[in-house]
Protein backbone atom coordinates (compact mmCIF):
# COMPACT_ATOMS: atom_id res chain seq x y z
CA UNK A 1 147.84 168.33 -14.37
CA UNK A 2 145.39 169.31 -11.47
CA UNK A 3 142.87 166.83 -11.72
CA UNK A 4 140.17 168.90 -9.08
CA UNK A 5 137.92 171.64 -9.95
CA UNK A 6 137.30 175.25 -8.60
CA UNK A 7 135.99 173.96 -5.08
CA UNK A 8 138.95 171.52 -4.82
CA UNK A 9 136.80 168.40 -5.71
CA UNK A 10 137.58 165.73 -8.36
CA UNK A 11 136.91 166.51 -11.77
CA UNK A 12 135.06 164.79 -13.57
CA UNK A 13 136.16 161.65 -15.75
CA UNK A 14 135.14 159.15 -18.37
CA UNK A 15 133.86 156.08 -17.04
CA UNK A 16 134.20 154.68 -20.33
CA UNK A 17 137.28 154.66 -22.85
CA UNK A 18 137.14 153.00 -26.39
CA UNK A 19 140.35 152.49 -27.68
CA UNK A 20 139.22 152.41 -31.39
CA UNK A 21 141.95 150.30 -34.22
CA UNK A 22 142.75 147.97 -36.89
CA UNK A 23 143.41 147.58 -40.42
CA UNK A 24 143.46 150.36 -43.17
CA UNK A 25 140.37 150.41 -45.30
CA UNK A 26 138.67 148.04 -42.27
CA UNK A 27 136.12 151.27 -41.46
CA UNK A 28 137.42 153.03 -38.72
CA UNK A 29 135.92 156.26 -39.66
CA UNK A 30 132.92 154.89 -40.52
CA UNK A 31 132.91 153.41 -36.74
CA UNK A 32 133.49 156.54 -34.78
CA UNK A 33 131.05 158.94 -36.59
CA UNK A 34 128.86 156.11 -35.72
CA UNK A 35 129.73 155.94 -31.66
CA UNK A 36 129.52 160.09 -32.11
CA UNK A 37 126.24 159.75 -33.43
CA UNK A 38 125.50 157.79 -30.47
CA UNK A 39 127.02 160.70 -28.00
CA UNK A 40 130.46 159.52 -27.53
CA UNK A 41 133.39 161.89 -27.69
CA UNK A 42 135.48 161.40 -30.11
CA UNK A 43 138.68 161.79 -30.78
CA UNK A 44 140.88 160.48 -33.81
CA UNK A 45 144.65 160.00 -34.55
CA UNK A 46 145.37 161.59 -31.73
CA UNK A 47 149.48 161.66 -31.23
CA UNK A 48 150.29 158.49 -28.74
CA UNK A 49 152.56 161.28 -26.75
CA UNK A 50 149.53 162.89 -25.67
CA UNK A 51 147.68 160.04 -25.72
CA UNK A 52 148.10 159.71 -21.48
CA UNK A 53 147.52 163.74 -21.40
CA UNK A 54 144.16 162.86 -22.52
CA UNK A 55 143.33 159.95 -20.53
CA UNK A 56 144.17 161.69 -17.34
CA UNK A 57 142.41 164.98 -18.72
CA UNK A 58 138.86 165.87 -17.15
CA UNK A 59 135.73 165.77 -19.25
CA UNK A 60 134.83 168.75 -21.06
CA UNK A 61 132.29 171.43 -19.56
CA UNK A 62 128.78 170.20 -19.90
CA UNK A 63 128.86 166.50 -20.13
CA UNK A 64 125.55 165.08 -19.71
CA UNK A 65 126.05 163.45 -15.98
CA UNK A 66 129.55 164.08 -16.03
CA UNK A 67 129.60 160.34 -17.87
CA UNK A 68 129.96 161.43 -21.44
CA UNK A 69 131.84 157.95 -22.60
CA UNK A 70 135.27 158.88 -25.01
CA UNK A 71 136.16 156.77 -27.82
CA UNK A 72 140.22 157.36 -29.48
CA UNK A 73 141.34 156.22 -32.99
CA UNK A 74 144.51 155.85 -33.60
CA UNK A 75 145.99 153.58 -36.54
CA UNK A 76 148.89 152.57 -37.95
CA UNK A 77 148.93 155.94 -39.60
CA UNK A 78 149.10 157.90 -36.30
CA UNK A 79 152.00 159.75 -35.44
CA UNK A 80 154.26 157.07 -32.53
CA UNK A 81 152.05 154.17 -33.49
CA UNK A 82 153.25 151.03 -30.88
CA UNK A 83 150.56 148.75 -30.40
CA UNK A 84 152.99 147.24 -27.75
CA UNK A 85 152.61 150.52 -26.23
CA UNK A 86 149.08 150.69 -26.62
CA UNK A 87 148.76 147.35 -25.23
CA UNK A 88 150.83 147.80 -21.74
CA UNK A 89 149.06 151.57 -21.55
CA UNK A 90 145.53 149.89 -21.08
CA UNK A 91 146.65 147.18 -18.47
CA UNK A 92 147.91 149.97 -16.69
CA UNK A 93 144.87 151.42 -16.49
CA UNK A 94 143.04 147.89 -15.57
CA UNK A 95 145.21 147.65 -12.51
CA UNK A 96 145.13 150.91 -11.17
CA UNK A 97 141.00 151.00 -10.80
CA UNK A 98 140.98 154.14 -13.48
CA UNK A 99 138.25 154.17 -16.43
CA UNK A 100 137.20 150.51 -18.26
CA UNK A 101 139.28 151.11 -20.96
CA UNK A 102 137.75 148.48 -24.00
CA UNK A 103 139.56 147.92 -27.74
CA UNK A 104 137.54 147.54 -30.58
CA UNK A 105 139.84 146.21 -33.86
CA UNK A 106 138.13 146.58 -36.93
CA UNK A 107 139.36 143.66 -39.24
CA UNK A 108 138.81 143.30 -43.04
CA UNK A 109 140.33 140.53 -44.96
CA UNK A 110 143.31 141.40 -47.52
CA UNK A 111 141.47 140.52 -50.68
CA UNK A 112 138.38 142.98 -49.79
CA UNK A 113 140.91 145.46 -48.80
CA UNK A 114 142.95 145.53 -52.05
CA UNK A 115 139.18 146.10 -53.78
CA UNK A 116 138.51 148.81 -51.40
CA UNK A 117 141.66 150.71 -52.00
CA UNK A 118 141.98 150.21 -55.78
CA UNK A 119 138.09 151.66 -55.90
CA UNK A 120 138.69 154.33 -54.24
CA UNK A 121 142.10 155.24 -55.72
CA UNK A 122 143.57 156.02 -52.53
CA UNK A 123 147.51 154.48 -51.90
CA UNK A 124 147.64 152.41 -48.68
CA UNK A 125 149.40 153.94 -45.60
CA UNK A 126 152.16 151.95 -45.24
CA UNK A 127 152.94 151.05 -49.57
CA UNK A 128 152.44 154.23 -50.53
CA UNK A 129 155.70 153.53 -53.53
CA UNK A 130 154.38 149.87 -53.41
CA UNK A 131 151.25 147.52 -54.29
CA UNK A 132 148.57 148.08 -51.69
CA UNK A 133 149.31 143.98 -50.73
CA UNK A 134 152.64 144.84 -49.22
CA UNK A 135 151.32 147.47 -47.18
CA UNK A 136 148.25 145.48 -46.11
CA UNK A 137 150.85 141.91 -45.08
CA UNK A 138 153.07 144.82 -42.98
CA UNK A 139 150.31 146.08 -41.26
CA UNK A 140 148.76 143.05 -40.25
CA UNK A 141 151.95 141.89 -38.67
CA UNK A 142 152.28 145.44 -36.90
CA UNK A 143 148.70 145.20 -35.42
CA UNK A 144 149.25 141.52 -34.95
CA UNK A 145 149.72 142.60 -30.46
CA UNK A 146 146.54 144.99 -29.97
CA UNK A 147 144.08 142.46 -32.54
CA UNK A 148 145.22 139.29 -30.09
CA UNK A 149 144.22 141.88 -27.16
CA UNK A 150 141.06 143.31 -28.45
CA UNK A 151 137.94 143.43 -26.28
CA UNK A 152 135.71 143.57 -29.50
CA UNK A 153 136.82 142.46 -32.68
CA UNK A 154 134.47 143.36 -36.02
CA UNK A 155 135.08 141.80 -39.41
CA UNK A 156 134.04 143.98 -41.87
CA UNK A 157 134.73 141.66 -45.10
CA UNK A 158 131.16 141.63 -45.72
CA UNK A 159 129.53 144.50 -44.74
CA UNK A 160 128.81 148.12 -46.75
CA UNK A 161 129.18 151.20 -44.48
CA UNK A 162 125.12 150.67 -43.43
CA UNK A 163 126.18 147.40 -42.10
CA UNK A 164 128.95 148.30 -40.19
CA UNK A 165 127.03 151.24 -38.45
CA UNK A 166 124.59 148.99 -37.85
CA UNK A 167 127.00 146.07 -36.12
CA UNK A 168 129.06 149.55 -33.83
CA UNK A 169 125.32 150.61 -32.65
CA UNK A 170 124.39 147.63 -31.75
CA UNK A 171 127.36 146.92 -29.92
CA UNK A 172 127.27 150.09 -28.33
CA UNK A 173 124.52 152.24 -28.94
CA UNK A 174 123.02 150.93 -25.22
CA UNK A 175 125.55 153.50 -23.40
CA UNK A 176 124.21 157.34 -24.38
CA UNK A 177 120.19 157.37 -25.02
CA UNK A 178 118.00 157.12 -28.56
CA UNK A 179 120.14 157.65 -31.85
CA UNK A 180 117.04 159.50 -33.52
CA UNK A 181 116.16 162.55 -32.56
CA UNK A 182 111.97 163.01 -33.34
CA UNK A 183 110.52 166.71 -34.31
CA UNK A 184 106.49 166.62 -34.85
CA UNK A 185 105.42 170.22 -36.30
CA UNK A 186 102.14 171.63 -37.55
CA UNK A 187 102.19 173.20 -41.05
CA UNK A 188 99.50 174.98 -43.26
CA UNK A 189 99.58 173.75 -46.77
CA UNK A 190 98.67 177.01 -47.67
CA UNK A 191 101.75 178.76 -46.65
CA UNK A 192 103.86 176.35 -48.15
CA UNK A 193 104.88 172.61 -47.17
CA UNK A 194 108.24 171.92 -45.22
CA UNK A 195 111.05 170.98 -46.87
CA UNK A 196 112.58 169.19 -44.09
CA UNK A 197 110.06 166.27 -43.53
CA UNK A 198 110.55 163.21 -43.54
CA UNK A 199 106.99 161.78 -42.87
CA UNK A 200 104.11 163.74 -44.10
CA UNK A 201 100.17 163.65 -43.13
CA UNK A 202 97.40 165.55 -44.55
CA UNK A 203 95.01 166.43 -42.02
CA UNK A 204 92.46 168.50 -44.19
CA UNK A 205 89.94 165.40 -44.64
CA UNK A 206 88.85 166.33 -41.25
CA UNK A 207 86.28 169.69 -40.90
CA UNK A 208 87.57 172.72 -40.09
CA UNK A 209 86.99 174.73 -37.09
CA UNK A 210 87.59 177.87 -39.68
CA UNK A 211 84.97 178.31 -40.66
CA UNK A 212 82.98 178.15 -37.14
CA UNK A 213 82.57 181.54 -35.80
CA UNK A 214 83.58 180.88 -31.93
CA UNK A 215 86.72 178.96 -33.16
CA UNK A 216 87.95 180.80 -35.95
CA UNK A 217 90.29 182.92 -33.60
CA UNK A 218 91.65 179.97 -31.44
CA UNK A 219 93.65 177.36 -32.19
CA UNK A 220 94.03 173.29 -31.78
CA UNK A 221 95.56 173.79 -28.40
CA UNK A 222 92.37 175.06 -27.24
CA UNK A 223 90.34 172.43 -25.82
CA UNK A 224 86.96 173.33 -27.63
CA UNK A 225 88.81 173.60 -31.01
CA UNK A 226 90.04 169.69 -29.79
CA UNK A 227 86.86 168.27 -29.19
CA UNK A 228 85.39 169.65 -32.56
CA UNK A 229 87.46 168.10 -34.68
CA UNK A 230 87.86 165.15 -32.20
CA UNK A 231 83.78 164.91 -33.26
CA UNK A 232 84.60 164.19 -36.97
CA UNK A 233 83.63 160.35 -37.86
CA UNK A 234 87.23 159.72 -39.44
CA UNK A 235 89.33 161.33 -36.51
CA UNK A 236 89.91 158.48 -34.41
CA UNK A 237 89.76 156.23 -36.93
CA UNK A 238 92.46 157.45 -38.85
CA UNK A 239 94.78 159.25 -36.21
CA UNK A 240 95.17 155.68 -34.65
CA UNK A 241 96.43 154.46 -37.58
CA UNK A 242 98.40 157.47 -38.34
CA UNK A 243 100.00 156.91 -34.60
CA UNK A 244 100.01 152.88 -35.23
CA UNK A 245 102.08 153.64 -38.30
CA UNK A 246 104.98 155.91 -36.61
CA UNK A 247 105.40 153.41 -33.71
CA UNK A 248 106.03 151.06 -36.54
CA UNK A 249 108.60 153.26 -38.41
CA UNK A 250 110.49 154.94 -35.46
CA UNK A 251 112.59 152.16 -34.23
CA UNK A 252 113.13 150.81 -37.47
CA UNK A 253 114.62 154.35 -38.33
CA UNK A 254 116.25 154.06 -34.65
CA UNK A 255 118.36 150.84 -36.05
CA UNK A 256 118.93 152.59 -39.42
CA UNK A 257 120.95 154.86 -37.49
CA UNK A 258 119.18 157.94 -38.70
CA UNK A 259 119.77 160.65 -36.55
CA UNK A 260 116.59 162.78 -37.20
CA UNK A 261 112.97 162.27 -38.15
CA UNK A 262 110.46 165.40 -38.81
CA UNK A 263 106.65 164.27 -38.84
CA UNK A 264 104.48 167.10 -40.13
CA UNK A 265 101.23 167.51 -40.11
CA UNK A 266 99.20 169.77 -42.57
CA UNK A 267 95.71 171.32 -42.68
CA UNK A 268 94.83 174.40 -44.90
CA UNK A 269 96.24 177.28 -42.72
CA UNK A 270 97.85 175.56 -39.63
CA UNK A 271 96.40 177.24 -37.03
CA UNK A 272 93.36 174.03 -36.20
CA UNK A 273 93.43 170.65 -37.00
CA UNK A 274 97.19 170.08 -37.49
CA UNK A 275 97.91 171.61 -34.09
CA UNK A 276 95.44 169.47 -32.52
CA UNK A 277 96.45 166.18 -34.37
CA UNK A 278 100.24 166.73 -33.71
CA UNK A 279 99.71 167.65 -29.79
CA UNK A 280 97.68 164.33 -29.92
CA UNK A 281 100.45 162.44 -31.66
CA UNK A 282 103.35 163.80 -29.80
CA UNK A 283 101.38 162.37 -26.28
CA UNK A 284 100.88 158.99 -27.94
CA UNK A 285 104.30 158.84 -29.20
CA UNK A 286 105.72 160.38 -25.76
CA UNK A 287 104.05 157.82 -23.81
CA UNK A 288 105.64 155.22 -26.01
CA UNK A 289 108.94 156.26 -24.56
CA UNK A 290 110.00 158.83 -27.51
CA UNK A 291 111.47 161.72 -26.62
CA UNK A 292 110.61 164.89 -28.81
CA UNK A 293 110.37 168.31 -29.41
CA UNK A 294 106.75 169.88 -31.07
CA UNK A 295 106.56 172.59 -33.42
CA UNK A 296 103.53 174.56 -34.72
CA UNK A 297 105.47 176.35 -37.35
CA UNK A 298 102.21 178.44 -38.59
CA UNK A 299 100.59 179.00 -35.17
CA UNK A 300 101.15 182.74 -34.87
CA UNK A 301 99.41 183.19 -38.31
CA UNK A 302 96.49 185.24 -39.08
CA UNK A 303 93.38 183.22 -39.51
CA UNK A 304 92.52 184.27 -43.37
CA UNK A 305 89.21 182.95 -45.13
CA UNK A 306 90.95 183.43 -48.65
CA UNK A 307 93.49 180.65 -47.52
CA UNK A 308 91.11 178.61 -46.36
CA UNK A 309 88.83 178.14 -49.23
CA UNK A 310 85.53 176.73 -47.16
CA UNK A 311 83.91 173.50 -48.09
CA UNK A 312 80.76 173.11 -49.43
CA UNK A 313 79.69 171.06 -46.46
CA UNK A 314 80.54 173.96 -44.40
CA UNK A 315 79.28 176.70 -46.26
CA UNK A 316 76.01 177.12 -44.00
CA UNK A 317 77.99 177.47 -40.72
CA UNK A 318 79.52 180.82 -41.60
């Protein structure tokens, strides 16, 4: 395989391999929708016949940096198993200056393993005539030569499937950027509230430009719009609190593992104070070190008084 691309140079290659294994039941899957969440490649129970096909294939088309890091699972269930095999592959691979190729074993003790496999009804892999013990002593002896040569080794005895994500990202979530992705949109009540928010704010205790005649036809990306409501008492107040608040929440969502966050904010029609307030909030959060996309889902929106429904405290501007 030609390993150089249309111009004749190299191709591109990982610069990190995961060689993702272990025991039945021990969370494997679990672990590498977790590194793909974190922007690995992944591949699982790939055939071990093509397993040096891969390694010595180029990165696909449009890998950020050309680095895009791969992780492989392969198990006792995949097709030419040899953990010998396995074994002598990746020292190759350590002495010829190619990719750092790492192991991570997931491990789970036999009792906890029985329980998972009798809850979930599922036979084990290698007892599938026999009780799920046999299978389980047989496969620890099998992966007895890649466990003993395992970079990383994770016991998952006594962790649920949030633990374990949270043990693989902390491990190595480091390589490929932020695990949550963060939205902030504008919204107008009146047309309906998203359904896809996570965090929601009601801007409509702050006055509305509406219903002032010069700003009626802008919008809170206009910087006169901005400074009126910027001139309400409760504005700073309250949006530093609103801002305090996310930079609280974010990161803890970040070590959740949740991949996406929405933040809306809402005023009456969408077009004013919710456009300002989430331009406002997207800087603060930006300048934090997020890194977002903004939406102002109601911004194109004709300005309509009948939506609006004017406050008595406004009543004299119109």
């Amino acid at each position: 395989m030609s390993d150089t691309g249309p111009a004749g140079a190299a191709a591109p290659r990982p610069k990190r391999i995961l060689i993702v294994t272990g025991m039945s039941g021990a969370g494997k899957s679990t672990a590498l929708n977790t590194l793909e969440d974190l922007g690995w490649e992944v591949v699982d129970n790939l055939p071990l016949p093509l397993l040096d096909r891969l390694l010595d294939a180029p990165i696909a088309a449009g890998a950020p940096d050309g680095e895009r890091p791969l992780a492989i699972g392969v198990d006792s269930r995949t097709r030419g198993f040899d953990p010998v095999a396995i074994v002598r592959r990746i020292r190759q691979l350590a002495d010829n200056g190619g990719p750092t190729v790492e192991t991570l074993f997931l491990d789970c003790a036999g009792t906890e393993l029985e329980r998972r496999y009798a809850e979930t009804r599922r036979r084990h892999p290698l007892a599938q005539d026999r009780p799920a013990a046999d299978g389980i002593a047989r496969e620890r002896e099998l992966m007895a030569p890649i466990r003993e040569w395992a970079d990383h080794l994770v016991d998952s005895t006594a962790f649920n499937s949030n633990a374990l994500q949270g043990e693989i990202r902390g491990r190595f979530g480091g390589t490929h950027g932020p695990v949550t992705t963060v939205s902030v949109m504008s919204f107008g009540f009146s047309r309906g509230v998203p359904r896809n928010a996570d965090l929601m704010f009601d801007m409509r205790f702050l006055r509305n430009p509406h219903w002032v005649p010069a700003l009626k036809p802008r919008s809170g990306l206009d910087s006169d719009v901005a400074a009126y409501v910027a001139e309400d008492a409760l504005y700073g107040p309250a949006l530093t609190q609103i801002e305090d608040l996310l930079l609280l929440l974010l990161p803890r969502y970040e070590s959740e593992g949740k991949a996406y966050v929405t933040i809306a904010l809402g005023c009456t029609g969408g077009r004013h104070r919710s456009v300002h307030c989430a331009e406002r909030i997207a800087r603060r959060l930006r300048k934090a070190g997020f890194s977002l996309t903004v939406h102002h889902r109601d911004l194109g929106s004709k300005p309509q008084d009948a939506l609006e429904g004017m406050p008595v405290g406004q009543q004299g501007l119109k």
